[in-house]
PDB file of N, CA and C in Angstrom:
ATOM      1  N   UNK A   1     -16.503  13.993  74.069  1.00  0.00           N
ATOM      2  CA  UNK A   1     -17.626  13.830  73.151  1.00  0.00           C
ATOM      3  C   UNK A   1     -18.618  14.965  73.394  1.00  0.00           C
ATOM      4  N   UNK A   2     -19.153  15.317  72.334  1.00  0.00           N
ATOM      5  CA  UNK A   2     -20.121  16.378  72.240  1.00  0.00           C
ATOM      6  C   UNK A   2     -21.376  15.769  72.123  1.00  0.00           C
ATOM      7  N   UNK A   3     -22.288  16.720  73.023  1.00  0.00           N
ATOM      8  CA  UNK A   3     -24.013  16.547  73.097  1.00  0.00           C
ATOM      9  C   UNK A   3     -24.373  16.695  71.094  1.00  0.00           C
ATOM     10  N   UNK A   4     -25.101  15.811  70.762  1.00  0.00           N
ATOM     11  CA  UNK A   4     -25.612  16.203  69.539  1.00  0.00           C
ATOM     12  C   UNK A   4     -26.513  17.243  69.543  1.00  0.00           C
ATOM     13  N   UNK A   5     -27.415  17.513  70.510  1.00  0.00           N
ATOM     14  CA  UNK A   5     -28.653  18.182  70.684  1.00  0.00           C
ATOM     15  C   UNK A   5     -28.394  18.920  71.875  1.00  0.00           C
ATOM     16  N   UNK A   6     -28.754  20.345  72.202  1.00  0.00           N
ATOM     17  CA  UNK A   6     -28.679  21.154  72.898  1.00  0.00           C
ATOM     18  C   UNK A   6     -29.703  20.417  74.234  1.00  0.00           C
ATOM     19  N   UNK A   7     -29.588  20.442  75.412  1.00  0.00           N
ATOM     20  CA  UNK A   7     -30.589  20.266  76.435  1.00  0.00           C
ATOM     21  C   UNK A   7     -31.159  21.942  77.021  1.00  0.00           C
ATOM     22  N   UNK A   8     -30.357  22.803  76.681  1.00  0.00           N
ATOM     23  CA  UNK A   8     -31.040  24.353  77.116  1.00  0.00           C
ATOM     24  C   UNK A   8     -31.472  25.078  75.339  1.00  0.00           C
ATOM     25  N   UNK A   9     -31.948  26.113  75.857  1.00  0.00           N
ATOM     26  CA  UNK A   9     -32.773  26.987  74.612  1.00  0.00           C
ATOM     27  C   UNK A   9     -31.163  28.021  73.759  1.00  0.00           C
ATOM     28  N   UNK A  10     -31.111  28.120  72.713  1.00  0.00           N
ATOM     29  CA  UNK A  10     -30.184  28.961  72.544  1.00  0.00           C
ATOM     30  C   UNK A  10     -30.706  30.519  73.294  1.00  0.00           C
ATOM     31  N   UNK A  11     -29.363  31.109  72.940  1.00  0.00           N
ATOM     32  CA  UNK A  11     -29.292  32.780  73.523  1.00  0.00           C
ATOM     33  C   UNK A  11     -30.451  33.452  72.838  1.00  0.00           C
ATOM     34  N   UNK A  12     -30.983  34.982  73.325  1.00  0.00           N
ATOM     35  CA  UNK A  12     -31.903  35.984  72.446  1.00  0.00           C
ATOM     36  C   UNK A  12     -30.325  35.958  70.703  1.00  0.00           C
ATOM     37  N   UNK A  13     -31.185  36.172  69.886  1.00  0.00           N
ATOM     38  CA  UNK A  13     -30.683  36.436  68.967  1.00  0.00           C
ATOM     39  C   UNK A  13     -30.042  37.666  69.194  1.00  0.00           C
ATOM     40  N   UNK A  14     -28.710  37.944  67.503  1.00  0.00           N
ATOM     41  CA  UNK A  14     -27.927  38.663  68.095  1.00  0.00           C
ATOM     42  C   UNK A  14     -28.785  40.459  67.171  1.00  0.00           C
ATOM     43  N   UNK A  15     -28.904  41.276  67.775  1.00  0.00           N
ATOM     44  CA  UNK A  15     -29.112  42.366  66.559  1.00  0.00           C
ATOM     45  C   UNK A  15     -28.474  42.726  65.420  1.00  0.00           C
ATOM     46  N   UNK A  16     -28.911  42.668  64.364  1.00  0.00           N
ATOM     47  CA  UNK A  16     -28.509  42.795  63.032  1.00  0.00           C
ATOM     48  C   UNK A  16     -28.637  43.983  62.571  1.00  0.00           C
ATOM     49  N   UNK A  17     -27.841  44.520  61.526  1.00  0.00           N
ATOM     50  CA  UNK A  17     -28.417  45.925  60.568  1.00  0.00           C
ATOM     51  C   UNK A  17     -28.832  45.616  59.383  1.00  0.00           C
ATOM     52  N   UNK A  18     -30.173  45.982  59.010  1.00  0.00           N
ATOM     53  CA  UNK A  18     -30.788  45.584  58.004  1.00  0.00           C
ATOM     54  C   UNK A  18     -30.866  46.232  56.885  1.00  0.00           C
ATOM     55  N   UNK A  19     -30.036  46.218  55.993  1.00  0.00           N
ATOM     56  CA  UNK A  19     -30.340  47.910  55.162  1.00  0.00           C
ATOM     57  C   UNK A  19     -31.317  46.915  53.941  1.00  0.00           C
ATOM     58  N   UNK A  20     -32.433  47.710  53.824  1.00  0.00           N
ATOM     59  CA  UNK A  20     -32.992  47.355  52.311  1.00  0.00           C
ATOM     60  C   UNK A  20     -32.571  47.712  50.837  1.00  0.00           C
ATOM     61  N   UNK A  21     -32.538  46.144  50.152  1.00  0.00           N
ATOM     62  CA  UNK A  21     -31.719  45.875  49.261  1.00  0.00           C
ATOM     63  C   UNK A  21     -32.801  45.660  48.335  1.00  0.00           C
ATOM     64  N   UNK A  22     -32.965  46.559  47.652  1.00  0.00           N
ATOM     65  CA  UNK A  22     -34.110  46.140  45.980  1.00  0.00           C
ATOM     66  C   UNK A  22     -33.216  44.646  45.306  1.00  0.00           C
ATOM     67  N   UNK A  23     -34.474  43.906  45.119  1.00  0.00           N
ATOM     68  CA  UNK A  23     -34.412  42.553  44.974  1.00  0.00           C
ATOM     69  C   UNK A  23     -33.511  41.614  45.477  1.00  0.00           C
ATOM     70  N   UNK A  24     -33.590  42.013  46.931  1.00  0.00           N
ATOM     71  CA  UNK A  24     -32.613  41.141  47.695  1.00  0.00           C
ATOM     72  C   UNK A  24     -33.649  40.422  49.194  1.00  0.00           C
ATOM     73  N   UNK A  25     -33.471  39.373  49.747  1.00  0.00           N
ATOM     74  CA  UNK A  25     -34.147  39.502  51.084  1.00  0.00           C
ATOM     75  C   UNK A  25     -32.799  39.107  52.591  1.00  0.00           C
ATOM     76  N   UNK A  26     -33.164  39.716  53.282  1.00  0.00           N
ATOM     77  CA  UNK A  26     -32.058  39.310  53.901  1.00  0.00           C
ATOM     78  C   UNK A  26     -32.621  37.656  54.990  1.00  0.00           C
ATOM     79  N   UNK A  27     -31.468  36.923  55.439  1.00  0.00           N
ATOM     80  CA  UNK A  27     -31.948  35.892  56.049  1.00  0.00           C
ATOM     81  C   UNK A  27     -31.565  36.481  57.474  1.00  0.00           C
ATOM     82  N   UNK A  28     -31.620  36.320  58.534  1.00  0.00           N
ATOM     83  CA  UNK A  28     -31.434  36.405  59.596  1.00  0.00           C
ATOM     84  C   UNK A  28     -30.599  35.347  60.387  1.00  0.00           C
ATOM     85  N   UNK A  29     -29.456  35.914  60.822  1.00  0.00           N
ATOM     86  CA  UNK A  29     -28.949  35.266  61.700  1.00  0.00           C
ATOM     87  C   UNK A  29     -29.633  34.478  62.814  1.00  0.00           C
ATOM     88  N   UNK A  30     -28.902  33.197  63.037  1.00  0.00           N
ATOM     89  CA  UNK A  30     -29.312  32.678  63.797  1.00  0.00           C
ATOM     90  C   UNK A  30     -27.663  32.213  64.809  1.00  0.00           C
ATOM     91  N   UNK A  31     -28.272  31.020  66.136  1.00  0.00           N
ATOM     92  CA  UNK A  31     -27.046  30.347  66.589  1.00  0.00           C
ATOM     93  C   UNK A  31     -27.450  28.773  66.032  1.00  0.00           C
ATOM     94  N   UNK A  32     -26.225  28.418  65.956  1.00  0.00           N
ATOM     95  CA  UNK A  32     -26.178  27.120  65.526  1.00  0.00           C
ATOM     96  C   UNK A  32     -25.346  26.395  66.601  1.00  0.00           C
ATOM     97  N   UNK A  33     -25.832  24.825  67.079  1.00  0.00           N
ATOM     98  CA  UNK A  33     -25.319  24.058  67.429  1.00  0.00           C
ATOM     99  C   UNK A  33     -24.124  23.424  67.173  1.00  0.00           C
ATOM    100  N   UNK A  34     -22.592  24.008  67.488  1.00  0.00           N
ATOM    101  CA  UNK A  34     -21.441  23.358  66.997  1.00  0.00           C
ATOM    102  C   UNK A  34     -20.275  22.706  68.098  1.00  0.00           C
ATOM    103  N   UNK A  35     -19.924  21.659  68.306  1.00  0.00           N
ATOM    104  CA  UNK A  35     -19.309  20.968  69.379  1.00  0.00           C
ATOM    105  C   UNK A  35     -19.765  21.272  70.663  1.00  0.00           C
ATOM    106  N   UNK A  36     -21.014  21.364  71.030  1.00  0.00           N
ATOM    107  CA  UNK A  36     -21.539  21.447  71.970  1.00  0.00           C
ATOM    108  C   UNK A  36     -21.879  22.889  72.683  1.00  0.00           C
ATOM    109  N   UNK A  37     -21.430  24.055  71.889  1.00  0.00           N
ATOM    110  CA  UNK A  37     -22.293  25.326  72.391  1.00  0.00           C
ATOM    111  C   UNK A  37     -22.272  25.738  71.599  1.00  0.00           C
ATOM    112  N   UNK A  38     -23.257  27.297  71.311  1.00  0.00           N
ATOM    113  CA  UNK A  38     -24.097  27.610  70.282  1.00  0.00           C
ATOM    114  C   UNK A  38     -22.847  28.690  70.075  1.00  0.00           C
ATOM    115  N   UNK A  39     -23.178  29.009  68.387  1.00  0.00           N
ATOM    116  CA  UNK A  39     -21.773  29.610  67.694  1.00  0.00           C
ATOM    117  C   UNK A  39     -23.128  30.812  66.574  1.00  0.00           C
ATOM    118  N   UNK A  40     -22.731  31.104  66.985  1.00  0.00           N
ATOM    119  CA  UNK A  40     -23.895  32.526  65.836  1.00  0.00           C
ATOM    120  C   UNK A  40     -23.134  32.674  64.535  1.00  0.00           C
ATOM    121  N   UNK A  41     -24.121  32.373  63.586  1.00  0.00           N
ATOM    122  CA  UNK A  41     -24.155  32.657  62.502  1.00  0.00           C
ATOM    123  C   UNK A  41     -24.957  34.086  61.638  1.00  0.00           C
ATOM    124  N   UNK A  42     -24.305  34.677  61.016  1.00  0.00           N
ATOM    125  CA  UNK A  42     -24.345  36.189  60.412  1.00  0.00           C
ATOM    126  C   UNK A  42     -25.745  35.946  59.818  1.00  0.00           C
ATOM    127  N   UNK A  43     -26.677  36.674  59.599  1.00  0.00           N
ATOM    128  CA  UNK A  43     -27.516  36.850  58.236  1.00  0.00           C
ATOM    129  C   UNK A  43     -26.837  36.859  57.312  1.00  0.00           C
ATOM    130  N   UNK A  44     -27.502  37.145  55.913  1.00  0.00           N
ATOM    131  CA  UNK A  44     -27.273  37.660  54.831  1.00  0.00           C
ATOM    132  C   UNK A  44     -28.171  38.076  53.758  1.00  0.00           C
ATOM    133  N   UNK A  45     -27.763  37.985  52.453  1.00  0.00           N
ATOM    134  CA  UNK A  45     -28.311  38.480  51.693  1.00  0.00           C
ATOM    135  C   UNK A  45     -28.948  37.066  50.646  1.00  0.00           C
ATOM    136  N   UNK A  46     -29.771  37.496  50.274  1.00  0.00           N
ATOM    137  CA  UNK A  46     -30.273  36.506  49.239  1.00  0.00           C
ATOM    138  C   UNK A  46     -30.939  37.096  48.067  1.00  0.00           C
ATOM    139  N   UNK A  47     -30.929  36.499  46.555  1.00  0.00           N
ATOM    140  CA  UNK A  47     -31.544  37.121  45.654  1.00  0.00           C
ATOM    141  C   UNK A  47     -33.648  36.684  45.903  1.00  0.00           C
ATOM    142  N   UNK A  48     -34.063  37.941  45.475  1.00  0.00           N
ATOM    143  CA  UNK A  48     -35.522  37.466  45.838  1.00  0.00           C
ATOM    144  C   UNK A  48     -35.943  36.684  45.225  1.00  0.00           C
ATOM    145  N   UNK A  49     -36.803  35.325  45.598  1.00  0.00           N
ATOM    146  CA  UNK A  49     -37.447  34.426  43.834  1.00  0.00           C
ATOM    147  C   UNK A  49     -39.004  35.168  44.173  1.00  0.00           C
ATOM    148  N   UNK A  50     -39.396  35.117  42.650  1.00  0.00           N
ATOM    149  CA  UNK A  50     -41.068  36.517  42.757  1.00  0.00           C
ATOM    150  C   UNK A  50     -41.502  34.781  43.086  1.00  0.00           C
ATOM    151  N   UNK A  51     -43.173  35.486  43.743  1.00  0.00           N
ATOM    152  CA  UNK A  51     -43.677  34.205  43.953  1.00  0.00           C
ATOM    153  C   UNK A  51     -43.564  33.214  44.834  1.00  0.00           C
ATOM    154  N   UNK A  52     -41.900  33.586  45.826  1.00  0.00           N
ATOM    155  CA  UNK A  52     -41.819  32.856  46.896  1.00  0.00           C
ATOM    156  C   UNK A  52     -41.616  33.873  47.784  1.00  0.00           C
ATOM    157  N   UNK A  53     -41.940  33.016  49.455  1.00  0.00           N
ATOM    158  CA  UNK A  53     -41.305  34.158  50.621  1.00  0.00           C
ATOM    159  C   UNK A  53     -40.510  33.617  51.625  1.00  0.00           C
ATOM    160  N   UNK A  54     -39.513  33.962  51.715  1.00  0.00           N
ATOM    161  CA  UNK A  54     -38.054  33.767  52.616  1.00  0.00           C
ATOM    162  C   UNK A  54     -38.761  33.334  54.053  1.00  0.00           C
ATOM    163  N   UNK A  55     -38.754  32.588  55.002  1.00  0.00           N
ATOM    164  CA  UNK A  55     -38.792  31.939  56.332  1.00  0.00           C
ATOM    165  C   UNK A  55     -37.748  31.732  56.986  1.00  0.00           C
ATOM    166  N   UNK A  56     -37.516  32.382  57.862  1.00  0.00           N
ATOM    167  CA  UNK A  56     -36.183  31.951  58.509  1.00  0.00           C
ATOM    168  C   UNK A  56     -36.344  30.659  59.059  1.00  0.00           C
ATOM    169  N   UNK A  57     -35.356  30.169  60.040  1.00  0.00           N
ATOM    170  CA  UNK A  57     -35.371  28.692  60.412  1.00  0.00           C
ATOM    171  C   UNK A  57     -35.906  29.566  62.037  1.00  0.00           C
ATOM    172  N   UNK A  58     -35.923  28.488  63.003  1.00  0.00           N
ATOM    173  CA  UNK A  58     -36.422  28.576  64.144  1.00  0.00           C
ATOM    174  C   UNK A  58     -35.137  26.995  64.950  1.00  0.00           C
ATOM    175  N   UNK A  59     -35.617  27.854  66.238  1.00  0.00           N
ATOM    176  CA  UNK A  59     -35.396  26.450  67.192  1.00  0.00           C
ATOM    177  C   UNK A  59     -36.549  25.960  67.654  1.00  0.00           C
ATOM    178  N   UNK A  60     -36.882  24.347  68.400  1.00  0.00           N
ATOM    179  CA  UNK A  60     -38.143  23.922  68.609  1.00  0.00           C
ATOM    180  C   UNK A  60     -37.515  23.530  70.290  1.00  0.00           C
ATOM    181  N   UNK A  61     -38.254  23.484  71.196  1.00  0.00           N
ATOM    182  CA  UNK A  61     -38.405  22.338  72.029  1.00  0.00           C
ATOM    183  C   UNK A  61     -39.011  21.184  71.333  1.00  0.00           C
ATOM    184  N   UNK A  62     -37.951  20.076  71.656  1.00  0.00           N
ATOM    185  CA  UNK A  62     -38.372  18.400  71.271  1.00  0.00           C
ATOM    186  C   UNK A  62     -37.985  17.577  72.321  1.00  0.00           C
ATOM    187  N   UNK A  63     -38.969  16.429  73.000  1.00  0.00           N
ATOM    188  CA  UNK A  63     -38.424  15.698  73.533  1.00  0.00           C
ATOM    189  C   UNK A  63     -37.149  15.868  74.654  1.00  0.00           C
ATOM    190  N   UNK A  64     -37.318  17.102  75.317  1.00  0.00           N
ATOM    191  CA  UNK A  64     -36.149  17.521  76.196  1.00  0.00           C
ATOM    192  C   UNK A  64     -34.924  18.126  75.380  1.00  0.00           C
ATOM    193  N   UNK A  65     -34.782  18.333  74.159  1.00  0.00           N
ATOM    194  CA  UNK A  65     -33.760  18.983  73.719  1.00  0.00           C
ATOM    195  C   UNK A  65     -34.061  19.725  72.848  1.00  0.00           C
ATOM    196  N   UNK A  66     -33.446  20.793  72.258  1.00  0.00           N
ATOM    197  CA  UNK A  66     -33.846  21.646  71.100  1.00  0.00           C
ATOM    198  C   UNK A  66     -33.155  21.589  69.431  1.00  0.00           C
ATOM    199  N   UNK A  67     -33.859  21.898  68.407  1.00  0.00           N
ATOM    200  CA  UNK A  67     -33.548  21.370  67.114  1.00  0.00           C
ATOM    201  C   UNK A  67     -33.576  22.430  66.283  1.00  0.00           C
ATOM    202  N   UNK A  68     -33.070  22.386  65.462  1.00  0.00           N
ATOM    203  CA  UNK A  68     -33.045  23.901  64.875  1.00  0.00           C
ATOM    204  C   UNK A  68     -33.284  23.179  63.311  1.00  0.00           C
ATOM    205  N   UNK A  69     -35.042  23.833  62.943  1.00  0.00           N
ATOM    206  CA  UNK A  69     -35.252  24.056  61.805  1.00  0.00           C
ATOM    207  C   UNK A  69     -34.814  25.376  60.821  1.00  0.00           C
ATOM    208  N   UNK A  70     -33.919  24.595  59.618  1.00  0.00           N
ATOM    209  CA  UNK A  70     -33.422  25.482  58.813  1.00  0.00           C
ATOM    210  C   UNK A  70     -34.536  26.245  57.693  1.00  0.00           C
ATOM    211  N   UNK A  71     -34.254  27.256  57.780  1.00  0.00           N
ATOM    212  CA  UNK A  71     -34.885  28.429  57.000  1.00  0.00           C
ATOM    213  C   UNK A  71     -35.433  27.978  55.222  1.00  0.00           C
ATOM    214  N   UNK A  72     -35.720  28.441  54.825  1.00  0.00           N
ATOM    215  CA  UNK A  72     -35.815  28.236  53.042  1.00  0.00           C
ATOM    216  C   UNK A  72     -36.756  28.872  52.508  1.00  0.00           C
ATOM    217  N   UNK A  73     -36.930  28.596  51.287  1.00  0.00           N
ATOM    218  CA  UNK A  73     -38.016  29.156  50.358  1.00  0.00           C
ATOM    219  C   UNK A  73     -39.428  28.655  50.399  1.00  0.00           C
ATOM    220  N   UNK A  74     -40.839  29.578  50.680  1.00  0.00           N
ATOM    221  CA  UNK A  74     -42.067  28.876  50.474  1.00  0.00           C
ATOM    222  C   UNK A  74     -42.577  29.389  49.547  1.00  0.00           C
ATOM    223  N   UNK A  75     -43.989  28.726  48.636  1.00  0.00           N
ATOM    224  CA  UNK A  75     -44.794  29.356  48.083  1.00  0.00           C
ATOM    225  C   UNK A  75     -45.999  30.018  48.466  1.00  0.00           C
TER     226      UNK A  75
END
């Protein structure tokens, strides 16, 4: 059985190449929690919406384990 929730912090993120993309934003890779150790996931690309701004997700300390808020669109 696998931990649902990490009890340590994930790794430094991994370095990315960022090339700028007219009307594109890129998301940033992150690691994600999968059967019990962290598995990195790629950035990418996204179309821009005008009016909003891209946030990546984060990890938190909670309660002794860590949670990973997913990224999205704000106004």
């Amino acid at each position: 059985m696998f931990a649902r929730w990490p009890g340590e912090p994930p790794p430094a993120p991994r370095e990315e190449v960022v090339v700028v993309r007219p009307g594109y934003v890129h998301t940033h890779g992150y690691y994600r929690w999968h059967r019990g150790h962290y598995a990195w996931v790629r950035g990418h690309y996204v179309r821009e919406r005008p009016g909003w701004v891209w946030r990546d997700g984060a990890w938190q300390s909670r309660d002794g384990h860590w949670e990973y808020r997913r990224g999205g669109w704000h106004r």
